[in-house]
PDB file of N, CA and C in Angstrom:
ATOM      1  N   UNK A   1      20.333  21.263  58.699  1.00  0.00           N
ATOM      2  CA  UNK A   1      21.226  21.846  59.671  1.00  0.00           C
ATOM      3  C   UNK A   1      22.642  21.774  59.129  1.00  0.00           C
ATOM      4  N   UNK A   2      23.175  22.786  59.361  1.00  0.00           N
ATOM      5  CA  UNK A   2      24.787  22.982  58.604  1.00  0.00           C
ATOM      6  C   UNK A   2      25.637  22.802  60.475  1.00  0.00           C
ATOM      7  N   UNK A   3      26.915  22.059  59.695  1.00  0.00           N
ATOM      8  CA  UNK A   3      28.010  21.884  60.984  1.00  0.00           C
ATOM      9  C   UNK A   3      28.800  23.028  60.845  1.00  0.00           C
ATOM     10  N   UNK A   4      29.077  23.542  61.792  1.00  0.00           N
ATOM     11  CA  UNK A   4      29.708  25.130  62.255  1.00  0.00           C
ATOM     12  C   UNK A   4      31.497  25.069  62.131  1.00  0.00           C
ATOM     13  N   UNK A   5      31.676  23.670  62.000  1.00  0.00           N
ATOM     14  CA  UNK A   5      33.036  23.162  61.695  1.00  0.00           C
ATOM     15  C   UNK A   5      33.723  23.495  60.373  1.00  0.00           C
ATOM     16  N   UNK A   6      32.911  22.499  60.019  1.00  0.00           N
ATOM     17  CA  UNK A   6      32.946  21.980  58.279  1.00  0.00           C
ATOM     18  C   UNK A   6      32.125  22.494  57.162  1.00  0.00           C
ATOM     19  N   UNK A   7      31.100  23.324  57.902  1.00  0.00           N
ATOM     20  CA  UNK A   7      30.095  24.169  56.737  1.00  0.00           C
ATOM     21  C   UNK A   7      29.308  22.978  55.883  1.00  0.00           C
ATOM     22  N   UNK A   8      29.096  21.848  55.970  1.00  0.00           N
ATOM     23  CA  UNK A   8      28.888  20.787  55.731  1.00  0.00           C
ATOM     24  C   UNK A   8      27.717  20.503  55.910  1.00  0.00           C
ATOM     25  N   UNK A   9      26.143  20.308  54.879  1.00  0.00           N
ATOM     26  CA  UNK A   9      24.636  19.885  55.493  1.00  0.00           C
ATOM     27  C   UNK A   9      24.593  18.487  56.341  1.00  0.00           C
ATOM     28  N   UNK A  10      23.990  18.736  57.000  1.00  0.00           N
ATOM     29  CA  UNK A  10      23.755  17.506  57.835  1.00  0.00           C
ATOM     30  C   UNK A  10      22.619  16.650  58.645  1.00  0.00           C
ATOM     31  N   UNK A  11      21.953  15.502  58.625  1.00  0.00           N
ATOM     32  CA  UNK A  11      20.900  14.794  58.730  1.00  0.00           C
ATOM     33  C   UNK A  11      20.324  15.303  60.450  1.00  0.00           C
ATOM     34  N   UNK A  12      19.439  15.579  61.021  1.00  0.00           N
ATOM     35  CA  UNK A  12      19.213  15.905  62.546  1.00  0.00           C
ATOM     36  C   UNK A  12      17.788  15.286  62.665  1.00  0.00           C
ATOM     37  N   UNK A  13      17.445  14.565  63.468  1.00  0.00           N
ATOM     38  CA  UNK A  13      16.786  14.062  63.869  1.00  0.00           C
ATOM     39  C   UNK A  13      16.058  14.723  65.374  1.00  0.00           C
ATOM     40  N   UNK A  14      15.012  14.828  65.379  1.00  0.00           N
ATOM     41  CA  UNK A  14      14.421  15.785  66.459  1.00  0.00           C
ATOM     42  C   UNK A  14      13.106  14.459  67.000  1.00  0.00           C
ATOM     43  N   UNK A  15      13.459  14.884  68.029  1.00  0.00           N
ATOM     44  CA  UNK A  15      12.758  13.793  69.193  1.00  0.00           C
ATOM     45  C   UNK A  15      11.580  14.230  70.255  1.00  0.00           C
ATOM     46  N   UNK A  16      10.343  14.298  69.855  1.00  0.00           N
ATOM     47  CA  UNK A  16       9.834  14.568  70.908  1.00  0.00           C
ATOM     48  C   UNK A  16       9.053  13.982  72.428  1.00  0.00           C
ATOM     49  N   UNK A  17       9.907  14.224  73.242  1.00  0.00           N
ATOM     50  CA  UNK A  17       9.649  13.545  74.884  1.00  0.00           C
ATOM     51  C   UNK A  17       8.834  13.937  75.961  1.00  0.00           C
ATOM     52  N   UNK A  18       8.171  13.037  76.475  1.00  0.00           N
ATOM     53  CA  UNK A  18       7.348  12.944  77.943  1.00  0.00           C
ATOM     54  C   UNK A  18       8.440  12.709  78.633  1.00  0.00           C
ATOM     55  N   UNK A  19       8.335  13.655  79.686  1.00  0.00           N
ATOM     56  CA  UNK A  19       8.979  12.867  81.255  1.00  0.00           C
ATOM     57  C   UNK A  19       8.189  13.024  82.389  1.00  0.00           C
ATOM     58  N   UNK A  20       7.597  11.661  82.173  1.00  0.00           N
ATOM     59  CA  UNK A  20       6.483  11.296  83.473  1.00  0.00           C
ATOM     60  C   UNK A  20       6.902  10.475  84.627  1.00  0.00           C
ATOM     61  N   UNK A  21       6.991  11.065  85.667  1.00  0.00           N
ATOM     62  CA  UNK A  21       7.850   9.708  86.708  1.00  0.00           C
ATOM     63  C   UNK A  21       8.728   9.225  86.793  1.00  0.00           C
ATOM     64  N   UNK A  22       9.949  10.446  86.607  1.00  0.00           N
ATOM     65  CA  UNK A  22      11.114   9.987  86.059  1.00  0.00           C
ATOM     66  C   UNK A  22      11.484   9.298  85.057  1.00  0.00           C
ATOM     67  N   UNK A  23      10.703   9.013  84.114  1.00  0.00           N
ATOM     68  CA  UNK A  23      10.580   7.823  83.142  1.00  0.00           C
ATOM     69  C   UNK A  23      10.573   8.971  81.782  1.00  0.00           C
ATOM     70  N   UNK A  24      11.111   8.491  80.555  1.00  0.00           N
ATOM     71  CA  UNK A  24      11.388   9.100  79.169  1.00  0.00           C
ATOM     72  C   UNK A  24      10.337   8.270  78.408  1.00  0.00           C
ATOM     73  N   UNK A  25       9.185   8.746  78.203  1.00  0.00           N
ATOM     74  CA  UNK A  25       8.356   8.118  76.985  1.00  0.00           C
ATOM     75  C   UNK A  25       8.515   8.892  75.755  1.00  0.00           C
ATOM     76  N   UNK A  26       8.985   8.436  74.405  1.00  0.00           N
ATOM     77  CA  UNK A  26       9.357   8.650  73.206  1.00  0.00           C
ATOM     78  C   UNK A  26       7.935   9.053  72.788  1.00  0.00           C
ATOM     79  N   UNK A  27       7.226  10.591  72.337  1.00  0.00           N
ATOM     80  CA  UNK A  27       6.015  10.306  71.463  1.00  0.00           C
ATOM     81  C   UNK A  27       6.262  10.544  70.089  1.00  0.00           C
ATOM     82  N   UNK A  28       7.335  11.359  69.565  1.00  0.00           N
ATOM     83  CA  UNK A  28       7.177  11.298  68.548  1.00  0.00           C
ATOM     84  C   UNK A  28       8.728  11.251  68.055  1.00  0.00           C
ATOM     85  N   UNK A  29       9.269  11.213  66.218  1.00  0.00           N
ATOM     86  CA  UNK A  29      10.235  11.368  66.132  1.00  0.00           C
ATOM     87  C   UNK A  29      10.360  11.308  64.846  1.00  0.00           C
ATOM     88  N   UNK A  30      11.075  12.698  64.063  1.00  0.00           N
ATOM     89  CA  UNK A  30      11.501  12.240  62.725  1.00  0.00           C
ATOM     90  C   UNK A  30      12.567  13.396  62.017  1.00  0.00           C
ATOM     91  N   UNK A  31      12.855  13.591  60.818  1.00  0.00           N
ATOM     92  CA  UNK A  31      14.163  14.504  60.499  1.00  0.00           C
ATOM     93  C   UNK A  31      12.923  15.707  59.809  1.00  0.00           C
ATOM     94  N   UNK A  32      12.113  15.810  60.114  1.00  0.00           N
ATOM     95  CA  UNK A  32      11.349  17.263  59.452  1.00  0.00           C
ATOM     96  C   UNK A  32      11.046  18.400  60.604  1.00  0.00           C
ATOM     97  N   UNK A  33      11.187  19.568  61.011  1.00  0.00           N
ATOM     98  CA  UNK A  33      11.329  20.458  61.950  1.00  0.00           C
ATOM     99  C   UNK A  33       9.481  20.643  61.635  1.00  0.00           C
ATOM    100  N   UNK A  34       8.984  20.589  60.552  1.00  0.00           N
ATOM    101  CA  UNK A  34       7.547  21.298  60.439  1.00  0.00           C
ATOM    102  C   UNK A  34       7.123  20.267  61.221  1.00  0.00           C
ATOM    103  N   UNK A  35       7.272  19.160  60.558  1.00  0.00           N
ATOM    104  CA  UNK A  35       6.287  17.720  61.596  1.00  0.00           C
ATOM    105  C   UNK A  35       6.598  17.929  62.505  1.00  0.00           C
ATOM    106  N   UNK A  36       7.457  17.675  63.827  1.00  0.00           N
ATOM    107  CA  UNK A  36       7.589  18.260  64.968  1.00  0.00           C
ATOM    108  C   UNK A  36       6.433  19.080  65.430  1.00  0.00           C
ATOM    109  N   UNK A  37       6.668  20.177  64.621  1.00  0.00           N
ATOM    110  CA  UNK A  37       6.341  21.685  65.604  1.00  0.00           C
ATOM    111  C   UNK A  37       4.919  21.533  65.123  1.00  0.00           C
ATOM    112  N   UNK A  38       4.334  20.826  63.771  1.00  0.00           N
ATOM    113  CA  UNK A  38       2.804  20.360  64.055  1.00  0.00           C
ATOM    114  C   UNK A  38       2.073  19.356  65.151  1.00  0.00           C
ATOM    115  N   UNK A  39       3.024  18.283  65.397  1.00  0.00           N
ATOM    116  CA  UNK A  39       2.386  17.364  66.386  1.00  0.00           C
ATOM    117  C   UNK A  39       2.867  17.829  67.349  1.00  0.00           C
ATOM    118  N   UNK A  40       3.437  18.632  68.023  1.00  0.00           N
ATOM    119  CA  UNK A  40       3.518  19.445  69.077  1.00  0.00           C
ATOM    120  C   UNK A  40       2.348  20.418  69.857  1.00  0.00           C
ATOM    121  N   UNK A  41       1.732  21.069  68.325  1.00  0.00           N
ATOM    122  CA  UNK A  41       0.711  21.935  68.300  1.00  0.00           C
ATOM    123  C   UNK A  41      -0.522  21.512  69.020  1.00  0.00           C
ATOM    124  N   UNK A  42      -0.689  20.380  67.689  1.00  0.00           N
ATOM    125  CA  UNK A  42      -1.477  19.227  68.007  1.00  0.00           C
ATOM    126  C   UNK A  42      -1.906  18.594  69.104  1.00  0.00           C
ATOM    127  N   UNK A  43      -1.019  18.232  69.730  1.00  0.00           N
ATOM    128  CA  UNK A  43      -0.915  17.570  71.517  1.00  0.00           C
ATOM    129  C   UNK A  43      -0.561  18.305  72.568  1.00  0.00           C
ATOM    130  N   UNK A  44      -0.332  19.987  72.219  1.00  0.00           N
ATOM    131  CA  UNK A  44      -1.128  20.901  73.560  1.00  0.00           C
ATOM    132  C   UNK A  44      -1.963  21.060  73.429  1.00  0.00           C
ATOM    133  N   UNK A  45      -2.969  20.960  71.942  1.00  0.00           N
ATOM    134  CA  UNK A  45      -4.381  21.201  71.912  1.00  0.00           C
ATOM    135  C   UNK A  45      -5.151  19.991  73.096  1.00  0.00           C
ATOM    136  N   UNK A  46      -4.982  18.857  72.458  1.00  0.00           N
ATOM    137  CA  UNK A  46      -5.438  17.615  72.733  1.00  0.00           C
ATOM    138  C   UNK A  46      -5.448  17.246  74.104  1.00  0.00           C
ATOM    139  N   UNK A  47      -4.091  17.697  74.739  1.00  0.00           N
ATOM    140  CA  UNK A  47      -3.721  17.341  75.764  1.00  0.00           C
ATOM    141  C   UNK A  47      -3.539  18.007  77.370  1.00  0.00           C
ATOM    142  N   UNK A  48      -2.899  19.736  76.248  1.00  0.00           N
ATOM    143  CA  UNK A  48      -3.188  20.427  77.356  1.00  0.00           C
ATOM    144  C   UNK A  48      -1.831  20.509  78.242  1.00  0.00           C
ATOM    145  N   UNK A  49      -0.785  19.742  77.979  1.00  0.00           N
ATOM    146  CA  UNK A  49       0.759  19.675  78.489  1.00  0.00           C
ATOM    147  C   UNK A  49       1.520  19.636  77.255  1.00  0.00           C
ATOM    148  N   UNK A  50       2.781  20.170  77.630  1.00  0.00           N
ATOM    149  CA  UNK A  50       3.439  19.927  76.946  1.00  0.00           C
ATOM    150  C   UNK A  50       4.787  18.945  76.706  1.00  0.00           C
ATOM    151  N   UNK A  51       5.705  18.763  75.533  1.00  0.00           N
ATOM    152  CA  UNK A  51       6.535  17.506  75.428  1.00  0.00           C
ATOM    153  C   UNK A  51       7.821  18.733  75.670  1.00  0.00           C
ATOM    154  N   UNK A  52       8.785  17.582  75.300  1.00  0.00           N
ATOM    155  CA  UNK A  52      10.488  18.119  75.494  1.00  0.00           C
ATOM    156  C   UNK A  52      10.830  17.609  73.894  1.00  0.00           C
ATOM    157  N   UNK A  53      11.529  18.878  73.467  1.00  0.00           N
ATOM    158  CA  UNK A  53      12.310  18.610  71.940  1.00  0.00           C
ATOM    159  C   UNK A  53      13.593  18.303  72.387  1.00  0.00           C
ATOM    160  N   UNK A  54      14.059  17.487  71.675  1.00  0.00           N
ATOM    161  CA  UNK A  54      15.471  17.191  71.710  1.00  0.00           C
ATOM    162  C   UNK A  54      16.202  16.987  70.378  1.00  0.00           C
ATOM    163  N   UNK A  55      17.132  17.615  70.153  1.00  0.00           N
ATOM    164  CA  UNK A  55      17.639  17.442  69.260  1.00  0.00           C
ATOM    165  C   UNK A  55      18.928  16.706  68.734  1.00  0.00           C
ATOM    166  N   UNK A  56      18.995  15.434  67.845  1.00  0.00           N
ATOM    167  CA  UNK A  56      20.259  15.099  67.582  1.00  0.00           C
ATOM    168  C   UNK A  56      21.102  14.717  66.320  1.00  0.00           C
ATOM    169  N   UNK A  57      21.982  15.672  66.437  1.00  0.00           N
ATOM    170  CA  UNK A  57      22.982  15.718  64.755  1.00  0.00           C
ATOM    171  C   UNK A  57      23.067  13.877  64.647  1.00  0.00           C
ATOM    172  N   UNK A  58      23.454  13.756  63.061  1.00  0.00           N
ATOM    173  CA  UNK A  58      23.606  13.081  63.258  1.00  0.00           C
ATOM    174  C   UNK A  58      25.398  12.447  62.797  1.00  0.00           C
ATOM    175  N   UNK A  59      25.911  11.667  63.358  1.00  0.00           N
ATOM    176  CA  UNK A  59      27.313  11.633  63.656  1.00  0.00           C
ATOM    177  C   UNK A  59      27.498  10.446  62.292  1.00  0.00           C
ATOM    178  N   UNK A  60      28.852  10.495  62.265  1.00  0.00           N
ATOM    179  CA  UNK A  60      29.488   9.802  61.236  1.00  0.00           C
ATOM    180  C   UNK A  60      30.660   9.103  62.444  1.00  0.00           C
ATOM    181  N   UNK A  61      30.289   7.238  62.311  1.00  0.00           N
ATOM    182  CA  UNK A  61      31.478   6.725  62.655  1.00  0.00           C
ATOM    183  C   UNK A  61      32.353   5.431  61.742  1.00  0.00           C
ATOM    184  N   UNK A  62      33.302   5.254  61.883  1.00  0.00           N
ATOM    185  CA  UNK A  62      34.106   4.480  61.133  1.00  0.00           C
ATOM    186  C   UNK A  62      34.800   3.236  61.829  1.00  0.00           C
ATOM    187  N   UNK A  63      33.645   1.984  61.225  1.00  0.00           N
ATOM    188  CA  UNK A  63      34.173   0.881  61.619  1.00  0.00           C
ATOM    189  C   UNK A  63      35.512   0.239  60.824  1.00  0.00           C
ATOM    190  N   UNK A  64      36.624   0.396  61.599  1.00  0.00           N
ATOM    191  CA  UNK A  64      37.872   0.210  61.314  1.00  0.00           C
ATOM    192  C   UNK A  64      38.240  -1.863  61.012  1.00  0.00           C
ATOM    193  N   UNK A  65      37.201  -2.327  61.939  1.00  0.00           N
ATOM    194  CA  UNK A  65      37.450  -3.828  61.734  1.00  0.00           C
ATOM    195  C   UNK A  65      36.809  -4.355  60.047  1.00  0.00           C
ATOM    196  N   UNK A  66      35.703  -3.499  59.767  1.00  0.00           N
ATOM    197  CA  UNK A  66      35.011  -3.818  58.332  1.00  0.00           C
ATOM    198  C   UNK A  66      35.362  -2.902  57.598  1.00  0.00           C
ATOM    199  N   UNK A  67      35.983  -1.817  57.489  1.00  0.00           N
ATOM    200  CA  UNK A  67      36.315  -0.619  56.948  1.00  0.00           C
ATOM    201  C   UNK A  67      35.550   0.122  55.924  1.00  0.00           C
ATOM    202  N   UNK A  68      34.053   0.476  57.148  1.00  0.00           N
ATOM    203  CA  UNK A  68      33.155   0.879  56.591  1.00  0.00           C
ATOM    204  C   UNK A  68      32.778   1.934  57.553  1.00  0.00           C
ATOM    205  N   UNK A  69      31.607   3.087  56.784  1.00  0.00           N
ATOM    206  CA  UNK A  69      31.558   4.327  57.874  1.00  0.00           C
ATOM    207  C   UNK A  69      30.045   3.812  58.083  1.00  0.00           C
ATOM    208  N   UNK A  70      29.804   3.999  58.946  1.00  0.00           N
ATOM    209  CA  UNK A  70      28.167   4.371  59.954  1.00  0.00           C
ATOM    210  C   UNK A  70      27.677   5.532  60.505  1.00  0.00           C
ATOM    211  N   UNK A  71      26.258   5.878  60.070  1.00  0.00           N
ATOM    212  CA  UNK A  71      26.116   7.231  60.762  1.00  0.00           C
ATOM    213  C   UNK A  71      24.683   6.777  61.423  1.00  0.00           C
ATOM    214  N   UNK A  72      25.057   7.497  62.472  1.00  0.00           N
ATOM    215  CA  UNK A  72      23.774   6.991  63.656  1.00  0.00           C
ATOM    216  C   UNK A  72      23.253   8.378  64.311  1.00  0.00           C
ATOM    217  N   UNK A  73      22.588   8.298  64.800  1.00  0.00           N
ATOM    218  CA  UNK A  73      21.936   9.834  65.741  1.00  0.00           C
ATOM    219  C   UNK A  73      22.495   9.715  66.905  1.00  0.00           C
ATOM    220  N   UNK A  74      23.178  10.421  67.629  1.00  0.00           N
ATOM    221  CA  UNK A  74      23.455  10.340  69.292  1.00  0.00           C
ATOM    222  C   UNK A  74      23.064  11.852  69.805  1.00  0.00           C
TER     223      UNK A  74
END
C-alpha cells in the first residue's frame, strides 16, 4: 500500500473480525491481502457467515524520551 501523502510504500496489516454479541473476536490476521481473501473464502465455505476486514496502515511514532522511532498498526 502506497501513502497518498508521501508516495511512500507502506506495511498494512489486515484483520479479519467476528462481531458476535457485541463482542470483537479476532479470527484471523496478517500483512498479505491473498491470505486474507483465502481464509475468508475458506470460512464462508465452512461456515456459511461471514467476517469484517479491517484494515490498518501502519504508523510511524517517535519516542522522544529514548530517541528512537516505533511503528505499530493502529
Amino acid at each position: 500500500m502506497q501513502d497518498i501523502l508521501t508516495g511512500e510504500s507502506m506495511e498494512t496489516l489486515y484483520r479479519m473480525v467476528q462481531i458476535k454479541g457485541g463482542k470483537r473476536i479476532e479470527k484471523f490476521k496478517t500483512t498479505d491481502i491473498k491470505q486474507v481473501l483465502r481464509f475468508h473464502k475458506w470460512y464462508v465455505k465452512r461456515y456459511r457467515e461471514g467476517l469484517l476486514l479491517e484494515i490498518l496502515p501502519q504508523k510511524k511514532r517517535y519516542n522522544w524520551k529514548e530517541k528512537s522511532i516505533d511503528y505499530t498498526f493502529e
